[in-house]
Protein backbone atom coordinates (compact mmCIF):
# COMPACT_ATOMS: atom_id res chain seq x y z
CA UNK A 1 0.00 0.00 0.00
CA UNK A 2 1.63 3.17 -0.80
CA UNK A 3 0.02 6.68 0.50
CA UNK A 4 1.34 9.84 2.47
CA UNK A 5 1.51 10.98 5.56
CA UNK A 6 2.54 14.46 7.11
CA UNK A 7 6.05 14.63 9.38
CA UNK A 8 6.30 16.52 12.57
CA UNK A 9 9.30 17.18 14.01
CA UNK A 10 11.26 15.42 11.82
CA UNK A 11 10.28 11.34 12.48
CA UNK A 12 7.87 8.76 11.44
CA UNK A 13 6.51 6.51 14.00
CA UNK A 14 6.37 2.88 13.91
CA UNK A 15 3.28 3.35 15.66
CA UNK A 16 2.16 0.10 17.99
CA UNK A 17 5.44 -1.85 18.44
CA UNK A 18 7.77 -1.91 20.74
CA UNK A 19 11.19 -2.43 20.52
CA UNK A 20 13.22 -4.18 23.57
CA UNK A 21 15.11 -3.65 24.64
CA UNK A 22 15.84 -0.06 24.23
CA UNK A 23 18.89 0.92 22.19
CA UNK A 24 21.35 4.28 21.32
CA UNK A 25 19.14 6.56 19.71
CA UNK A 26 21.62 6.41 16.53
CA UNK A 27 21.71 2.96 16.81
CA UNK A 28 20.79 1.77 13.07
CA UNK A 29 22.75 4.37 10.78
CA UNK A 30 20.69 6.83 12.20
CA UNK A 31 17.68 5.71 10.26
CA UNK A 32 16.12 3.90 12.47
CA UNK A 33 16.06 5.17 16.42
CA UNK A 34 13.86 5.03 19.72
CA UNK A 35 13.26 7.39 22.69
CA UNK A 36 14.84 4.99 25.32
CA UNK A 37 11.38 4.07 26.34
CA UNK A 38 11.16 1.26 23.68
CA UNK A 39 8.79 3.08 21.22
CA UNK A 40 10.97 3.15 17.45
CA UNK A 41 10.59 5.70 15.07
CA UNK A 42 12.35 6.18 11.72
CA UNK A 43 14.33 9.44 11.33
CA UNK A 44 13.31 11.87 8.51
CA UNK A 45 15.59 14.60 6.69
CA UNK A 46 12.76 17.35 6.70
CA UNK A 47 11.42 18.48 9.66
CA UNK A 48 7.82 19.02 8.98
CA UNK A 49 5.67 17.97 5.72
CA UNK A 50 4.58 15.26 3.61
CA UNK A 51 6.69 11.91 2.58
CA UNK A 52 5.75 9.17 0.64
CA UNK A 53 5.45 5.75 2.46
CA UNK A 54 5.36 2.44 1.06
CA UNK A 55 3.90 -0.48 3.22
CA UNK A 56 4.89 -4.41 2.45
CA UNK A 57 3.45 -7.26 4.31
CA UNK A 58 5.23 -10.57 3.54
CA UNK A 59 4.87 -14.02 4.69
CA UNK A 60 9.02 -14.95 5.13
CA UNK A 61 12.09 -13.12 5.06
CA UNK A 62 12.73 -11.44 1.40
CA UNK A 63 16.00 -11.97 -0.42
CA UNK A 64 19.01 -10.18 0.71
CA UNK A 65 19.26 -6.98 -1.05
CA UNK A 66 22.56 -7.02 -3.27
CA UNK A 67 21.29 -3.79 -5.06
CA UNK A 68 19.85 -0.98 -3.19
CA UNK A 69 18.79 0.76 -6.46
CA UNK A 70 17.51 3.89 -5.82
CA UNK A 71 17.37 3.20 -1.90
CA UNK A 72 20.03 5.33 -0.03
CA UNK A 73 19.79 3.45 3.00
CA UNK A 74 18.53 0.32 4.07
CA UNK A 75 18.32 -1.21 7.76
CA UNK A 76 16.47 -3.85 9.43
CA UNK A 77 15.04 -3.82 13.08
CA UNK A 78 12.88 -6.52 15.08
CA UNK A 79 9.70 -4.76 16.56
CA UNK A 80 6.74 -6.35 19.13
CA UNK A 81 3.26 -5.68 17.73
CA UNK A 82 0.81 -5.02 20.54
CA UNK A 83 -3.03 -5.20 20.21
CA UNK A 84 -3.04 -1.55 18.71
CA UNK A 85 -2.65 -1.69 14.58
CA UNK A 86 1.28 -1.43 13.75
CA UNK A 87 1.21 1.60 11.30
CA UNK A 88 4.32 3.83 9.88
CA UNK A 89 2.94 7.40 10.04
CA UNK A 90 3.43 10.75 10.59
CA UNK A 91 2.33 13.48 13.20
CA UNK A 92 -1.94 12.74 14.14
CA UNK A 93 -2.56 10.97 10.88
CA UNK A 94 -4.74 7.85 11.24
CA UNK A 95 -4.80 5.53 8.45
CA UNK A 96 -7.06 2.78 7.52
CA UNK A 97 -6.22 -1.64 7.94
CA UNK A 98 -4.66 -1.81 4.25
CA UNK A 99 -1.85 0.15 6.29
CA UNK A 100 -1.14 -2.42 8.90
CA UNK A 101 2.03 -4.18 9.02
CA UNK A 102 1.01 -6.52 11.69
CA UNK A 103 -1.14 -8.50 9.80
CA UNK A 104 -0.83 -12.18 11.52
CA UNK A 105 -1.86 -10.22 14.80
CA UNK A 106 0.81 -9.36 17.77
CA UNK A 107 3.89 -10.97 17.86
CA UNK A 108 7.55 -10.55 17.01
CA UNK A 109 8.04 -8.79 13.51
CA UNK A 110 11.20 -8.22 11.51
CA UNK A 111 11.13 -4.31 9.44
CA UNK A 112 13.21 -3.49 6.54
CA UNK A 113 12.80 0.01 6.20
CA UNK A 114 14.65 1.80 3.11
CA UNK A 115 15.10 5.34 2.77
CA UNK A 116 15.38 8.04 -0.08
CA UNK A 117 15.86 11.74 -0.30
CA UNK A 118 16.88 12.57 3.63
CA UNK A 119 19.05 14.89 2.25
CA UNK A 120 17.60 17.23 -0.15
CA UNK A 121 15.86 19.53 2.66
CA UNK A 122 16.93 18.34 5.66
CA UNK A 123 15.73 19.96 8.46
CA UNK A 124 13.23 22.09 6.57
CA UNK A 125 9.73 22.90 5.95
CA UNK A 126 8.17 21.45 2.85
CA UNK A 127 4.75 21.22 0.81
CA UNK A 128 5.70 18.68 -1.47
CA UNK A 129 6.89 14.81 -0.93
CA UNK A 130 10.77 14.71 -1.42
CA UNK A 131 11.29 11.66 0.29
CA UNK A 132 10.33 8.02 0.02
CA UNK A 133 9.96 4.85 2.15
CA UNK A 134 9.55 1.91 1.60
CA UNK A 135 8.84 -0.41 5.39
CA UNK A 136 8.66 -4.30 4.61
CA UNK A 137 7.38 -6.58 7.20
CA UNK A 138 7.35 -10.34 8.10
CA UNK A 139 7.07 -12.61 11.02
CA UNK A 140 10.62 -13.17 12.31
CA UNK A 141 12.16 -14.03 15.56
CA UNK A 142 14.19 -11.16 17.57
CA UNK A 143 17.34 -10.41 16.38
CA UNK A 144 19.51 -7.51 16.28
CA UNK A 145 19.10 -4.32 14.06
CA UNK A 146 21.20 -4.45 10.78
CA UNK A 147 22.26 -1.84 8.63
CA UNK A 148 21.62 -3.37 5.33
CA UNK A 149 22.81 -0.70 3.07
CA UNK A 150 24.30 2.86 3.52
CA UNK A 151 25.61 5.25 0.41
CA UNK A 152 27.28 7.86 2.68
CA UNK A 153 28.30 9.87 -0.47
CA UNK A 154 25.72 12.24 -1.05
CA UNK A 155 23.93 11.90 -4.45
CA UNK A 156 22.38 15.31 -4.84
CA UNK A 157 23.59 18.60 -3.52
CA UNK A 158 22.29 21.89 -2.33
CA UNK A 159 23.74 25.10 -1.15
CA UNK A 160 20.56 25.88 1.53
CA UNK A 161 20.69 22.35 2.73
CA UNK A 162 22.94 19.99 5.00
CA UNK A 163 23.37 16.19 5.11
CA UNK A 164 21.62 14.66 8.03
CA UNK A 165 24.05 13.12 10.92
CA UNK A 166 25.85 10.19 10.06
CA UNK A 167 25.36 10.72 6.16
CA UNK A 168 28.79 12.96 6.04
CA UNK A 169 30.84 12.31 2.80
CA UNK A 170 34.11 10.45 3.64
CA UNK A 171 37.25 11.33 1.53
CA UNK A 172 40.45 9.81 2.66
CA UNK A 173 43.65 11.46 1.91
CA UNK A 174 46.72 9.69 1.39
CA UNK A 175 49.80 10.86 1.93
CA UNK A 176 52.32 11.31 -0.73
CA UNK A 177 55.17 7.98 -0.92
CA UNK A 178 58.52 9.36 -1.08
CA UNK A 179 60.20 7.71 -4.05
CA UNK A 180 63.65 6.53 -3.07
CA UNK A 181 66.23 7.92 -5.70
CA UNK A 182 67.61 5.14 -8.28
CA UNK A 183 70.74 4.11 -7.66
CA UNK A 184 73.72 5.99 -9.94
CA UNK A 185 75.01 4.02 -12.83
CA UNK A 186 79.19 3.25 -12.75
CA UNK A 187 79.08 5.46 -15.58
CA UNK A 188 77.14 8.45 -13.52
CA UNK A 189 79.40 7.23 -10.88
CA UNK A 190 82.73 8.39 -12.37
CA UNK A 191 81.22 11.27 -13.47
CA UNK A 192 80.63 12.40 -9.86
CA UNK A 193 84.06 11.44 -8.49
CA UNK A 194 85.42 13.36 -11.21
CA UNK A 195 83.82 16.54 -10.40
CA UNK A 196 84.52 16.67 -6.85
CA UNK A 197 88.08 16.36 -7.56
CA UNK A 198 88.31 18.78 -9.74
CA UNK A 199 86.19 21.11 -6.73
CA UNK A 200 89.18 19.86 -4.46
CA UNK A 201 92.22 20.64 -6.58
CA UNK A 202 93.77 23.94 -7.90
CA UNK A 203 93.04 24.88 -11.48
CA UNK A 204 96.35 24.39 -12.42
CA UNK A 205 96.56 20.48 -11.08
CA UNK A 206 92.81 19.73 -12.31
């Protein structure tokens, strides 16, 4: 089910699960975080406005992803359902059943939530969707949160805007390698000896 929901103060919720026990709040590539109580929420680049959301409910674990596409980041985290519907939204929306991820009822559920766009106005105001998400869900066991997939270098640019934490562009700088001077040839060799003694003797002896 795809649809879109308004942002407030810069996070979705993962509205309905839990998530024990409670971790760093940057503790899936920044993506994903909670608010030490155990409630998750996935981190957003603007601060307030729409975003489009994609909802998947599946019956197993999907392939690994060996191409994140056009996905910037990717990260998996294991969430409780509770009685109340398990929804990804935004600020007071409500949303209807198509939305629910929990789908076999409460239980332990495994999230893959991919990311787009977190960059282009972070921290802003916007009107318009300028990024996507895309939240699969299956029944899986507890285990701990992956990051599946995370292009630090930034793909678009903007002079009004700044990369959200932990999306920094890395550039390593290497040194220079001192080259070791080749060795003189016996020719080259001569050559030199000759010139210093001609340095050492009078003009008359050289």
């Amino acid at each position: 089910m795809r649809y879109t929901t308004r942002v407030v103060e810069g996070y979705l919720e993962l509205r309905g699960a839990t998530w024990r026990p409670p971790l760093d709040p940057d503790a899936v590539a920044r993506l994903v975080s909670d608010d030490h109580l155990g409630h998750p929420y996935i981190r957003t680049g603007i601060n307030m406005g729409p975003v489009d959301v994609e909802v998947r409910v599946l019956d197993q674990r999907p392939e690994p992803t060996t191409d994140p596409g056009t996905w910037e980041e990717i990260a998996e985290i294991s969430v409780e359902a509770t009685e109340v519907p398990l929804l990804v939204v935004g600020g007071e929306d409500s949303l209807g059943p198509g939305a629910r991820l929990d789908t076999t009822g409460p239980g332990t559920y495994r999230l893959r939530v991919h990311a787009a766009g977190r960059r282009i106005a972070y921290d802003a105001v916007v009107t318009e969707p300028v990024e996507r998400y895309l939240v699969q869900a299956w029944p899986e066991e507890h285990t701990e949160p992956t990051p599946v997939a995370l292009e630090r270098a930034p793909t678009r640019s903007s002079s009004a805007t700044a990369p959200p934490p932990g999306l920094e562009a890395f550039q390593v700088h290497t040194p220079p390698t001192a080259v070791p001077a080749p060795e003189p040839t016996a020719r080259a060799r001569i050559q030199i000896w000759q010139e210093l003694r001609d340095r050492q003797l009078p003009p008359d002896e050289a």
